[in-house]
Protein backbone atom coordinates (compact mmCIF):
# COMPACT_ATOMS: atom_id res chain seq x y z
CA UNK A 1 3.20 -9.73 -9.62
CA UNK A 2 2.04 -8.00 -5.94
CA UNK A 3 -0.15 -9.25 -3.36
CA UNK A 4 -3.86 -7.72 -3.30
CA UNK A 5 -3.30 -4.11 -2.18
CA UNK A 6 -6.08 -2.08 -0.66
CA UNK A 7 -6.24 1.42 -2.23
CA UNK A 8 -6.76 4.94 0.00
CA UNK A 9 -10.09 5.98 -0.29
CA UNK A 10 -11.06 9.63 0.08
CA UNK A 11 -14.57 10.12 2.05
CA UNK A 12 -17.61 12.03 0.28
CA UNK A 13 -20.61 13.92 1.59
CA UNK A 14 -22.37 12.19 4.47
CA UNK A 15 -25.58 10.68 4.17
CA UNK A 16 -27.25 13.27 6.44
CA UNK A 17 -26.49 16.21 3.71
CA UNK A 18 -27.76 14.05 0.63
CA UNK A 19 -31.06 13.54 2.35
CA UNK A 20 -31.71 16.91 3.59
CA UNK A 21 -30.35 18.12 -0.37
CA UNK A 22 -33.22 15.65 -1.42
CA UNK A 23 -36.15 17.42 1.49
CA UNK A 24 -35.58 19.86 -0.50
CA UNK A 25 -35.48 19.59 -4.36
CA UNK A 26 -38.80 21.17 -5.47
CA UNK A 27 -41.84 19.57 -7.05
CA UNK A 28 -42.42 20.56 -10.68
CA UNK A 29 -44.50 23.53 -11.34
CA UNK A 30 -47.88 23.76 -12.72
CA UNK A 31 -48.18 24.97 -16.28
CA UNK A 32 -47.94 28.85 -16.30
CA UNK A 33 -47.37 29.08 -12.63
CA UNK A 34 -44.27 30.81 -11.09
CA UNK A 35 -43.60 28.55 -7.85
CA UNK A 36 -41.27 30.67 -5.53
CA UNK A 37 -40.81 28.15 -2.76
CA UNK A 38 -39.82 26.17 -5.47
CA UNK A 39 -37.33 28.68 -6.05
CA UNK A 40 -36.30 28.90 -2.85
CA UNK A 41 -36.12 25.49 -1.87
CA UNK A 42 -34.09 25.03 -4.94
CA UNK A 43 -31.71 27.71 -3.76
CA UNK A 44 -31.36 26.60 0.11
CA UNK A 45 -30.37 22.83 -1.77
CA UNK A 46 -28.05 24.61 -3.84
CA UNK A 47 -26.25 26.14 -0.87
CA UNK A 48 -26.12 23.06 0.90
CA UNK A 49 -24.83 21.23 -1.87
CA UNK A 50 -21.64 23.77 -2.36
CA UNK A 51 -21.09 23.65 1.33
CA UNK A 52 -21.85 20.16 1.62
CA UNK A 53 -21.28 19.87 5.39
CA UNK A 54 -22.81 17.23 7.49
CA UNK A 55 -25.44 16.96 9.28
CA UNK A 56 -24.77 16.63 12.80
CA UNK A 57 -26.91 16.17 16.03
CA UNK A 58 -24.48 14.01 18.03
CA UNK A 59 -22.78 15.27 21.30
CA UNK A 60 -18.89 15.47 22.33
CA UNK A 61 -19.61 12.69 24.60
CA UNK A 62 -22.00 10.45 21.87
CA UNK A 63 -18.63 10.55 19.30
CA UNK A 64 -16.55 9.56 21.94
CA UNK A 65 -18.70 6.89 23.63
CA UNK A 66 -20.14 5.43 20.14
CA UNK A 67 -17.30 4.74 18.24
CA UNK A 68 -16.03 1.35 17.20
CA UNK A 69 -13.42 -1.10 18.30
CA UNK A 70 -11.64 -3.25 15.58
CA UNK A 71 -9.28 -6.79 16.53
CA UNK A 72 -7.24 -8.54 13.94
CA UNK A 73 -5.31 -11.40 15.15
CA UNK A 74 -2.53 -13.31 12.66
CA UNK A 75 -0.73 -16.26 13.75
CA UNK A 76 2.35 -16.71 11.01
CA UNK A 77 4.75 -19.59 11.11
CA UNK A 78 8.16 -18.31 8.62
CA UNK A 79 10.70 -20.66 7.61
CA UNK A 80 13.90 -20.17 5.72
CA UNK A 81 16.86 -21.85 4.26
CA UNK A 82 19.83 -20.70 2.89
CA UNK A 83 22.67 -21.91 1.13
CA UNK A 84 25.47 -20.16 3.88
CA UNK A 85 26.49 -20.89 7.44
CA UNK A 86 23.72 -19.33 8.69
CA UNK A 87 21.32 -22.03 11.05
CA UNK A 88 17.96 -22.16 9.41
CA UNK A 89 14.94 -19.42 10.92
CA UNK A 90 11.72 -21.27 12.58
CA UNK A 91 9.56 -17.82 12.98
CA UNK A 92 6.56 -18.38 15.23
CA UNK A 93 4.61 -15.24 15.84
CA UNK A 94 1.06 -13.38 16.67
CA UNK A 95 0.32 -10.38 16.17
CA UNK A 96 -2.61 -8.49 17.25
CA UNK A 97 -4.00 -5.02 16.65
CA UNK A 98 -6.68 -3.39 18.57
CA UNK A 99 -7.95 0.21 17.45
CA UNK A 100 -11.02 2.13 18.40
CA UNK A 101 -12.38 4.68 15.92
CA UNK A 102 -14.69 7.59 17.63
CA UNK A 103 -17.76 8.58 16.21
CA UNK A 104 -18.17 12.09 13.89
CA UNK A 105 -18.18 15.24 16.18
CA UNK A 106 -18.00 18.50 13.64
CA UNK A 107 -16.62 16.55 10.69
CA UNK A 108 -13.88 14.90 12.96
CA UNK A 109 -13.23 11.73 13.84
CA UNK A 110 -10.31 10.06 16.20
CA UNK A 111 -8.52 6.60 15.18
CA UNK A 112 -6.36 4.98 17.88
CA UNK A 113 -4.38 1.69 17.13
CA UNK A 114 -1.89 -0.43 18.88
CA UNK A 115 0.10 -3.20 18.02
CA UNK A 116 1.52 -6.43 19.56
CA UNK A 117 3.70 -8.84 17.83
CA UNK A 118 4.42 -11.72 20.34
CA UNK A 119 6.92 -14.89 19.22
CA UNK A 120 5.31 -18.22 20.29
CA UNK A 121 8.29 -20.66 21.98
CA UNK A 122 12.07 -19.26 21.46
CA UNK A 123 13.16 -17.11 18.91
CA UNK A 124 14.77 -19.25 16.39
CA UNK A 125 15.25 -16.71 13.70
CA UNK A 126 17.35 -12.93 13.46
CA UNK A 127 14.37 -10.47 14.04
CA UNK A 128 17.27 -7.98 13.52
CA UNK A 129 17.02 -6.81 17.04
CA UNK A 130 17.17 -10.15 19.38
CA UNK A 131 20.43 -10.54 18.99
CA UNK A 132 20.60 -14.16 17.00
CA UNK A 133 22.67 -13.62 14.38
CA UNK A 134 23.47 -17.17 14.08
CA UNK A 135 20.14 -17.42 12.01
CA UNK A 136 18.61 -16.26 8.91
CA UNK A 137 16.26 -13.27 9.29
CA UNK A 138 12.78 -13.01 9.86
CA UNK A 139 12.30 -9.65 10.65
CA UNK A 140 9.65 -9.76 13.07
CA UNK A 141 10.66 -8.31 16.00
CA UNK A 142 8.62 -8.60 18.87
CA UNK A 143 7.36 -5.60 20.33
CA UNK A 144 4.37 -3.02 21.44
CA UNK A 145 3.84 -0.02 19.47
CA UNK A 146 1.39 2.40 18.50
CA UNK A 147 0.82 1.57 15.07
CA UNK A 148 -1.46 4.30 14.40
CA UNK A 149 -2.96 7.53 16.33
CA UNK A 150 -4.52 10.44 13.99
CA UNK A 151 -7.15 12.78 13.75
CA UNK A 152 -9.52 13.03 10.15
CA UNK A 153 -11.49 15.81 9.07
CA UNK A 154 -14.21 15.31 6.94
CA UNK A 155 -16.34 18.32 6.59
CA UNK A 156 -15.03 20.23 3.38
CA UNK A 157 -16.75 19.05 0.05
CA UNK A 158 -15.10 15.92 -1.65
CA UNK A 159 -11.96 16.05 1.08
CA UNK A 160 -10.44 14.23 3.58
CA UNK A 161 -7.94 15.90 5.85
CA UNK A 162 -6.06 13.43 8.36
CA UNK A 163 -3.34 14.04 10.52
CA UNK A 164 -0.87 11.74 12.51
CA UNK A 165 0.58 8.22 12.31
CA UNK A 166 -1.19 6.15 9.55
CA UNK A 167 -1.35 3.67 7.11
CA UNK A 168 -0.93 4.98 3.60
CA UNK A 169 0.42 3.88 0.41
CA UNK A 170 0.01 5.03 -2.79
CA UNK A 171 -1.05 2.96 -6.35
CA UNK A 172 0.62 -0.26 -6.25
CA UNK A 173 3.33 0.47 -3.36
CA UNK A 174 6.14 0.71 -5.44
CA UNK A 175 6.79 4.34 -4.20
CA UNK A 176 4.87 4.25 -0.51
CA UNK A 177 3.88 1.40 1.06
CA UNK A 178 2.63 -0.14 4.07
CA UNK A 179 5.18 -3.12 4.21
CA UNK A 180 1.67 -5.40 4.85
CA UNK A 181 3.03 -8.31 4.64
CA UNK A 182 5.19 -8.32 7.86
CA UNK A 183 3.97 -8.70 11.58
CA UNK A 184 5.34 -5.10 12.16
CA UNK A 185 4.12 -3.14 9.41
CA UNK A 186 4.92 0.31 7.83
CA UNK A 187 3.27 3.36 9.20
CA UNK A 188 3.28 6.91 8.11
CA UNK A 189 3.53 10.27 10.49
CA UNK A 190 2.15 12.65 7.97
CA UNK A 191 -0.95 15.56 6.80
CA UNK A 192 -2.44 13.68 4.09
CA UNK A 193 -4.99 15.75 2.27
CA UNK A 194 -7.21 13.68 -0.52
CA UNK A 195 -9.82 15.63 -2.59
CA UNK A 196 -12.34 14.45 -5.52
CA UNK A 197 -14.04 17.42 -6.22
CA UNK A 198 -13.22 17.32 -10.03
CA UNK A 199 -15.29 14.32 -12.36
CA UNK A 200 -13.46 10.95 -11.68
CA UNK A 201 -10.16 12.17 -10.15
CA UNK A 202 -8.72 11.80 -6.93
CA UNK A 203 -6.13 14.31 -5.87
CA UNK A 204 -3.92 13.14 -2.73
CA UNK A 205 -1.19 15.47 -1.06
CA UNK A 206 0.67 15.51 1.60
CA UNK A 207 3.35 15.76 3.92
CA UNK A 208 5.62 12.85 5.53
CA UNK A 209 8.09 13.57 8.44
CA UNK A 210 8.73 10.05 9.91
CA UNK A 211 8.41 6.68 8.37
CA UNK A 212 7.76 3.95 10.85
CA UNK A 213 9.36 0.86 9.60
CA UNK A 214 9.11 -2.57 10.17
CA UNK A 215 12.19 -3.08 12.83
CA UNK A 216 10.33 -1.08 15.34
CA UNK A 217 11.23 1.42 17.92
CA UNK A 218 13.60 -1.00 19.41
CA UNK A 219 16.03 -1.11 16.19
CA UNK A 220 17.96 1.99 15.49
CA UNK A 221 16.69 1.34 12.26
CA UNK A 222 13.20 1.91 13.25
CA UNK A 223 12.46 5.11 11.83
CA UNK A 224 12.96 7.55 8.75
CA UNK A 225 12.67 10.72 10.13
CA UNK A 226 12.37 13.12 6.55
CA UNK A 227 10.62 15.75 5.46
CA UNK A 228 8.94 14.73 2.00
CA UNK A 229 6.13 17.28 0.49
CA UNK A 230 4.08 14.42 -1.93
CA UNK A 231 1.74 14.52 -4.15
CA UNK A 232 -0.32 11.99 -6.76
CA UNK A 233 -3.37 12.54 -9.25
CA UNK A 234 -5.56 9.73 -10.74
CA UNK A 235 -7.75 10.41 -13.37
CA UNK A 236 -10.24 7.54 -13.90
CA UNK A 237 -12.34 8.95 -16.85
CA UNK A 238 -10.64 6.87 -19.39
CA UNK A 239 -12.64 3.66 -20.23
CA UNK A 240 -9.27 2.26 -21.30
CA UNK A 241 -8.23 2.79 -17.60
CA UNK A 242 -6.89 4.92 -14.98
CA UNK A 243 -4.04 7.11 -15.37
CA UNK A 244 -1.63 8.35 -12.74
CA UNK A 245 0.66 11.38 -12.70
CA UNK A 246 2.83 11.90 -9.09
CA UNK A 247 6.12 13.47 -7.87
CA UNK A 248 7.74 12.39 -4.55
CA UNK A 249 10.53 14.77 -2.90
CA UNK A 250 12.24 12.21 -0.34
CA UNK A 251 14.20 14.11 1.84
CA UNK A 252 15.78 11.59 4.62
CA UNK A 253 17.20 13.69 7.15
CA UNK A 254 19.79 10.61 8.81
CA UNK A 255 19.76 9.14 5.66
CA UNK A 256 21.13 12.11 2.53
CA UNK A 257 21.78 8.97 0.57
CA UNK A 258 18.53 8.26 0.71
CA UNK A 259 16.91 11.11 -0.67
CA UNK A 260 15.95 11.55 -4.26
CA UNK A 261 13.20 13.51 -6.28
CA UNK A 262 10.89 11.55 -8.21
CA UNK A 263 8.34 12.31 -10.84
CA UNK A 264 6.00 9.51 -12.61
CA UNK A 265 3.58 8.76 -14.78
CA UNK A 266 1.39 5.22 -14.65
CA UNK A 267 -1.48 3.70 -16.89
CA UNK A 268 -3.49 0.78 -16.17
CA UNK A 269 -6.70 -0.71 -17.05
CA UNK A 270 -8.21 -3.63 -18.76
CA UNK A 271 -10.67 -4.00 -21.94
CA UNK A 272 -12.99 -6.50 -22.74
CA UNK A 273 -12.85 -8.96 -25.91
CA UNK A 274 -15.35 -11.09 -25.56
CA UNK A 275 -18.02 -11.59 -23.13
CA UNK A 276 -15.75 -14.17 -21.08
CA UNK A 277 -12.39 -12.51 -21.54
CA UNK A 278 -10.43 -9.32 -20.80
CA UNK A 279 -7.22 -7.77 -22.08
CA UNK A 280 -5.38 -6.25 -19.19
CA UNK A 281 -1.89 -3.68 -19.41
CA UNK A 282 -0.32 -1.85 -16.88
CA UNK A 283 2.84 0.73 -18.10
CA UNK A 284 4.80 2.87 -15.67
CA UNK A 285 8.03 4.73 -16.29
CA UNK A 286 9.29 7.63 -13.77
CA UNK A 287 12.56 9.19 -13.33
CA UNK A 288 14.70 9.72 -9.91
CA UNK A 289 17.37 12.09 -9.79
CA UNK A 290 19.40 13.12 -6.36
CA UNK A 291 17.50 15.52 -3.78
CA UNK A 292 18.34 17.99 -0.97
CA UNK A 293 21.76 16.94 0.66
CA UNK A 294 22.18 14.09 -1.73
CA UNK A 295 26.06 13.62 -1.94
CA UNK A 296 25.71 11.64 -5.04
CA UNK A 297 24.59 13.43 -8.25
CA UNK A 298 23.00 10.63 -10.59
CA UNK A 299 19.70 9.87 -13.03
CA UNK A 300 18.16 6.78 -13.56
CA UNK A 301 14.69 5.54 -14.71
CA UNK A 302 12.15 3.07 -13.68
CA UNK A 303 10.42 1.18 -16.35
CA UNK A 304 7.50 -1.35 -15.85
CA UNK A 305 5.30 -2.82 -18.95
CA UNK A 306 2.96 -5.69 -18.10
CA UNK A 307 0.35 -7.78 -20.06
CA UNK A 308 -1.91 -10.16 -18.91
CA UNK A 309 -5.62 -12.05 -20.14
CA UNK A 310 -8.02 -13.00 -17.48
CA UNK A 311 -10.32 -15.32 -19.23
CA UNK A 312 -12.98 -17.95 -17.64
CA UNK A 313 -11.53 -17.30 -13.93
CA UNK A 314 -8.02 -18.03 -15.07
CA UNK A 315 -5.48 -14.92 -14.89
CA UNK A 316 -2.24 -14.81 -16.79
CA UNK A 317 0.11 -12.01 -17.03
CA UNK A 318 3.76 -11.24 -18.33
CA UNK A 319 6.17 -8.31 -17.38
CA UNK A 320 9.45 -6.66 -17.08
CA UNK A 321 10.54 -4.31 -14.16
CA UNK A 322 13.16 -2.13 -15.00
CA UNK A 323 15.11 -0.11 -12.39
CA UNK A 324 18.05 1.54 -13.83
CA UNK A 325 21.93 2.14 -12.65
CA UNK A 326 23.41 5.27 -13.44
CA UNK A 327 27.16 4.45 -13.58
CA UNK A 328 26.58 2.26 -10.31
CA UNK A 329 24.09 4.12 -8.41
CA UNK A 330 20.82 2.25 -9.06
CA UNK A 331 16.87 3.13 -9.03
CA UNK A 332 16.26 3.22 -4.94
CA UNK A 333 12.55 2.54 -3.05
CA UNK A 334 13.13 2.35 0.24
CA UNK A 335 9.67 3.34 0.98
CA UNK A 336 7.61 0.48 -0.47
CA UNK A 337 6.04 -2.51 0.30
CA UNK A 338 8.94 -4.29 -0.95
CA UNK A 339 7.99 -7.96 -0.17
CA UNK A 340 5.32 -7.64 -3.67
CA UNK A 341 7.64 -6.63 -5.74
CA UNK A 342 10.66 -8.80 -7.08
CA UNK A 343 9.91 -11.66 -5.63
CA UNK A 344 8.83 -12.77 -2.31
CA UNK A 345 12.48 -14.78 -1.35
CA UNK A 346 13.21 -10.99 -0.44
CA UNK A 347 16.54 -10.81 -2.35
CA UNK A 348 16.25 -7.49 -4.02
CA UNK A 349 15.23 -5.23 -0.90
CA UNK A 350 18.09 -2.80 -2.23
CA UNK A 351 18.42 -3.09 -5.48
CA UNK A 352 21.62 -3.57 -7.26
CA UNK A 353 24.13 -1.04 -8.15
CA UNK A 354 24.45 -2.43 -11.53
CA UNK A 355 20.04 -1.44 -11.36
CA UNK A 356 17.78 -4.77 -11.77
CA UNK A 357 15.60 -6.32 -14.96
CA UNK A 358 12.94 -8.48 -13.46
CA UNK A 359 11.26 -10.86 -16.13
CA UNK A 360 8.41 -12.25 -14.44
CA UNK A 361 5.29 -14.35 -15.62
CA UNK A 362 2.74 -15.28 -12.99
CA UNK A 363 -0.84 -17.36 -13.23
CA UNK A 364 -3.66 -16.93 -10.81
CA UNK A 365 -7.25 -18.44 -10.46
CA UNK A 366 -9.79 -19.56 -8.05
CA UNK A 367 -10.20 -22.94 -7.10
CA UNK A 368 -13.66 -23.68 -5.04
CA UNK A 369 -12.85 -20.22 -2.91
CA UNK A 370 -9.25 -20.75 -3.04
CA UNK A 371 -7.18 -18.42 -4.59
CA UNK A 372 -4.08 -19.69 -6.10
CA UNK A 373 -1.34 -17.78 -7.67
CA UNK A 374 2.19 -19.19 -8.88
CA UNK A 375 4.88 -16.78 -9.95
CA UNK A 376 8.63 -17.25 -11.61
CA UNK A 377 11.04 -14.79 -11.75
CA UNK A 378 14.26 -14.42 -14.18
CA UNK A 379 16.81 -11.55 -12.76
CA UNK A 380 19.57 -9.66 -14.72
CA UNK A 381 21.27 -6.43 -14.58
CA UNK A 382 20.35 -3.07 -15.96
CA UNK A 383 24.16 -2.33 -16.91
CA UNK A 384 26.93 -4.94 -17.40
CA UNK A 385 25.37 -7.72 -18.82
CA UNK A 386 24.95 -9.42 -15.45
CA UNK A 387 22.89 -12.47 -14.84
CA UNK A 388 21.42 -12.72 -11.03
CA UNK A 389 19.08 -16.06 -10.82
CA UNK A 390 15.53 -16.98 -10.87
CA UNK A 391 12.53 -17.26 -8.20
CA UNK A 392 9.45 -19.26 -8.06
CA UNK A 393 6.64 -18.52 -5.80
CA UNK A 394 3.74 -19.95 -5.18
CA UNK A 395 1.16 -19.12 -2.89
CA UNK A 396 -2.84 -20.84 -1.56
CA UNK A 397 -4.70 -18.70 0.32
CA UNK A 398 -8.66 -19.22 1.80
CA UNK A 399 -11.21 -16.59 2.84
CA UNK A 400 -13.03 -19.07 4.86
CA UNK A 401 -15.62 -15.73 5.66
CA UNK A 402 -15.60 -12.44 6.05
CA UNK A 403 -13.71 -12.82 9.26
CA UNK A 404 -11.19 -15.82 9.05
CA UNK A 405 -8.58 -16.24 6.51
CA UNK A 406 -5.69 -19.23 6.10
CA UNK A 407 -2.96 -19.61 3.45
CA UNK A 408 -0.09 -20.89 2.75
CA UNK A 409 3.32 -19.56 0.68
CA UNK A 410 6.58 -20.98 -0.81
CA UNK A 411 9.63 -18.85 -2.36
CA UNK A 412 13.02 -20.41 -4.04
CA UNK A 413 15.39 -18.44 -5.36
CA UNK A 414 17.98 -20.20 -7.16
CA UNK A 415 21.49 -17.74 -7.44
CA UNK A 416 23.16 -17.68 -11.14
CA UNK A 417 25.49 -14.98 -9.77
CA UNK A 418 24.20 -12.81 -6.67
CA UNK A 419 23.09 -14.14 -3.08
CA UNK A 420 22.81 -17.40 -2.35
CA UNK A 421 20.04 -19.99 -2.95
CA UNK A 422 17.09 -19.28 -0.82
CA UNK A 423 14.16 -21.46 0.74
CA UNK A 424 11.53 -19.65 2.34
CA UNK A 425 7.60 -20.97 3.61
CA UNK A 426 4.94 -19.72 5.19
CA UNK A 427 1.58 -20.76 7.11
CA UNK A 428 -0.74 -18.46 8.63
CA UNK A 429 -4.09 -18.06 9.83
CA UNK A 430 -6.29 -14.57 10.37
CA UNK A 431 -9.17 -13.01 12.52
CA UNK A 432 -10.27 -9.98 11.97
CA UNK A 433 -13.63 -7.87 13.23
């Protein structure tokens, strides 16, 4: 159903600490003999292994100077069609990002990123800020930003403090997401706080005040100032799978529509049945209810059940997607990464007020390095009996290495009672060091 996602990952104790902890683990005693340095080797390892805190010899100047620089460069070409007066969208664009990360001074580290999204030739599409609204949109407005700028703080046991604008999302993105696939992504000014001191779970918390969307500064759309206290446990000692408890208290200060309370719980995993194949399940449900100066009072569910079988490097998978209407105000996200998630024709960005059932079945697989994935949607209502239409999407994408990556992308959504029939493609090409 989604795109690959990349998952947050919480840092651990630094390799300086686990080889000073090993200097130090005594030898075995002799038979009968009491061996105190033994003893007290034993206990200076113990210390350091509570504390675990890094061991450090570089300079102020040696973090700042010996950091790293990263570049990522995407060329995208986005075309779309639709069945309305609007002139079709020819999207040309590059974007490029160039961050520098500082080296570790006391556990801290700096990341600085910025971000260019240029169009190549004349803007023949809406970017939602360039004023064509004869055309469809492609929002990819051209701009300069600072797409991220925080400081991270690594030298408590198991923990990860960082503070700033960042990229963060959460499980599959349903909830918080970066928005990845656009030139302008989704950025977070937050305090995230991730911990995994307790056996195979990974507590993150945290704090959002600002969500910087995709329309950029430019668009007075740009941002979601809020503030939204977060917070999400996965538990990964289950050989069935990992499971997923989390409540999210959106509270959009320009937007009191906007802001809801939401509380989850989300299992997913795979198990082997033969050597060559594997069963694989995701379930999901959560609850939203109205939060802070809400003006609405409402309560509707989410609701996701999926089952696939990847067998001899062919993936298949069925689902439904359930986001519920109470009496016409329907299951909101406008936080995630909303491109993966009911189709990639974009036509359920808000979801309805009669809510949304999305019936999807999708088949992916490998070709010589090429990974191909074709997906087809069937939409209906939550309430109402209402039918919507259906999508098919199909996408071809090649790592050619580590560094370069090409693909390709295709989207129709045919109406049966909402929107309008919908042609979208896609090209692209990627560096990244």
């Amino acid at each position: 159903m989604n795109e690959t996602l990349t998952p947050l990952t919480p840092y651990t104790a630094t390799e300086g600490t686990t080889r000073m902890k090993t200097m130090l683990t005594p030898l075995p005693a002799r038979k009968g003999q009491r061996n105190q340095k033994s003893l007290l080797a034993l206990a200076i390892g113990s210390l350091l292994a509570s504390s675990a805190t890094p061991v450090l010899s570089q300079t102020l100047t040696d973090a700042l100077t010996g950091g790293a620089v990263s570049l990522e460069v995407r060329y995208r070409y986005e075309f779309v069609d639709q069945d309305n007066p609007l002139d079709q969208a020819h999207a040309s664009t590059v974007r490029t990002r160039l961050g520098y990360r500082t080296g570790d001074f006391q556990g801290f580290e700096v990341f600085a990123e910025a971000e260019d999204v240029t169009a190549v030739g004349n803007e023949n599409y809406n970017s939602t800020i360039n004023d064509t609204t004869d055309h469809s949109v492609v929002a990819d407005p051209t701009e300069t930003e600072v797409n991220q700028i925080y400081v991270r703080y690594k030298g408590l046991p198991d923990t990860t403090l960082t503070y700033g604008r960042q990229r963060f999302a959460l499980d599959n993105h349903r909830f918080i997401g970066t928005v990845g696939w656009r030139q302008n992504e989704q950025t977070f000014d937050a305090f995230i706080g991730a911990n995994e001191s307790l056996p195979d779970t990974t507590i993150t918390a945290g704090y959002l005040y600002n969500a910087n969307r995709i329309f950029s500064d430019a668009s007075p759309n740009g941002n979601f100032p809020m503030q939204s206290p977060i917070l999400n446990v996965q538990y990964q000692g289950l050989a069935a799978g990992t499971l997923t408890a989390y409540g999210y208290l959106f509270d959009f200060t320009t937007a009191d529509v906007n802001s809801t309370q939401n509380f989850g719980l989300r299992f997913t995993g795979g198990t082997d049945v033969t050597e060559d194949a594997k069963v694989l399940y995701t379930l999901e449900y959560a609850i939203q209810k109205d939060y802070a100066d809400n003006p609405q009072s409402f309560e509707a569910a989410y609701w996701l059940a999926e089952a696939g079988l990847a067998a001899y490097g062919v993936t298949v998978k069925v689902g439904m997607e359930t986001l519920e209407s109470d009496d016409g105000r329907s299951f909101q996200t406008p936080l995630a990464t909303l491109h993966a998630m009911n189709g990639w024709a974009d036509q359920f960005l808000v979801t309805p007020d009669d809510g949304l059932q999305d019936l999807y079945v999708s088949a992916g697989a490998a070709v010589k390095g090429v990974k191909l994935l074709a997906i087809f949607h069937d939409y209906s209502s939550d309430i109402n009996s209402l039918s919507y239409g259906s999508e098919l999407g199909l996408l071809a994408a090649y790592p050619v290495n580590k560094h370069y990556t090409v693909g390709a992308k295709f989207a129709s959504y045919a109406e049966d009672g909402r929107g309008v029939d919908t042609d979208k493609a896609w090209l692209w090409g990627q560096v990244k060091f």
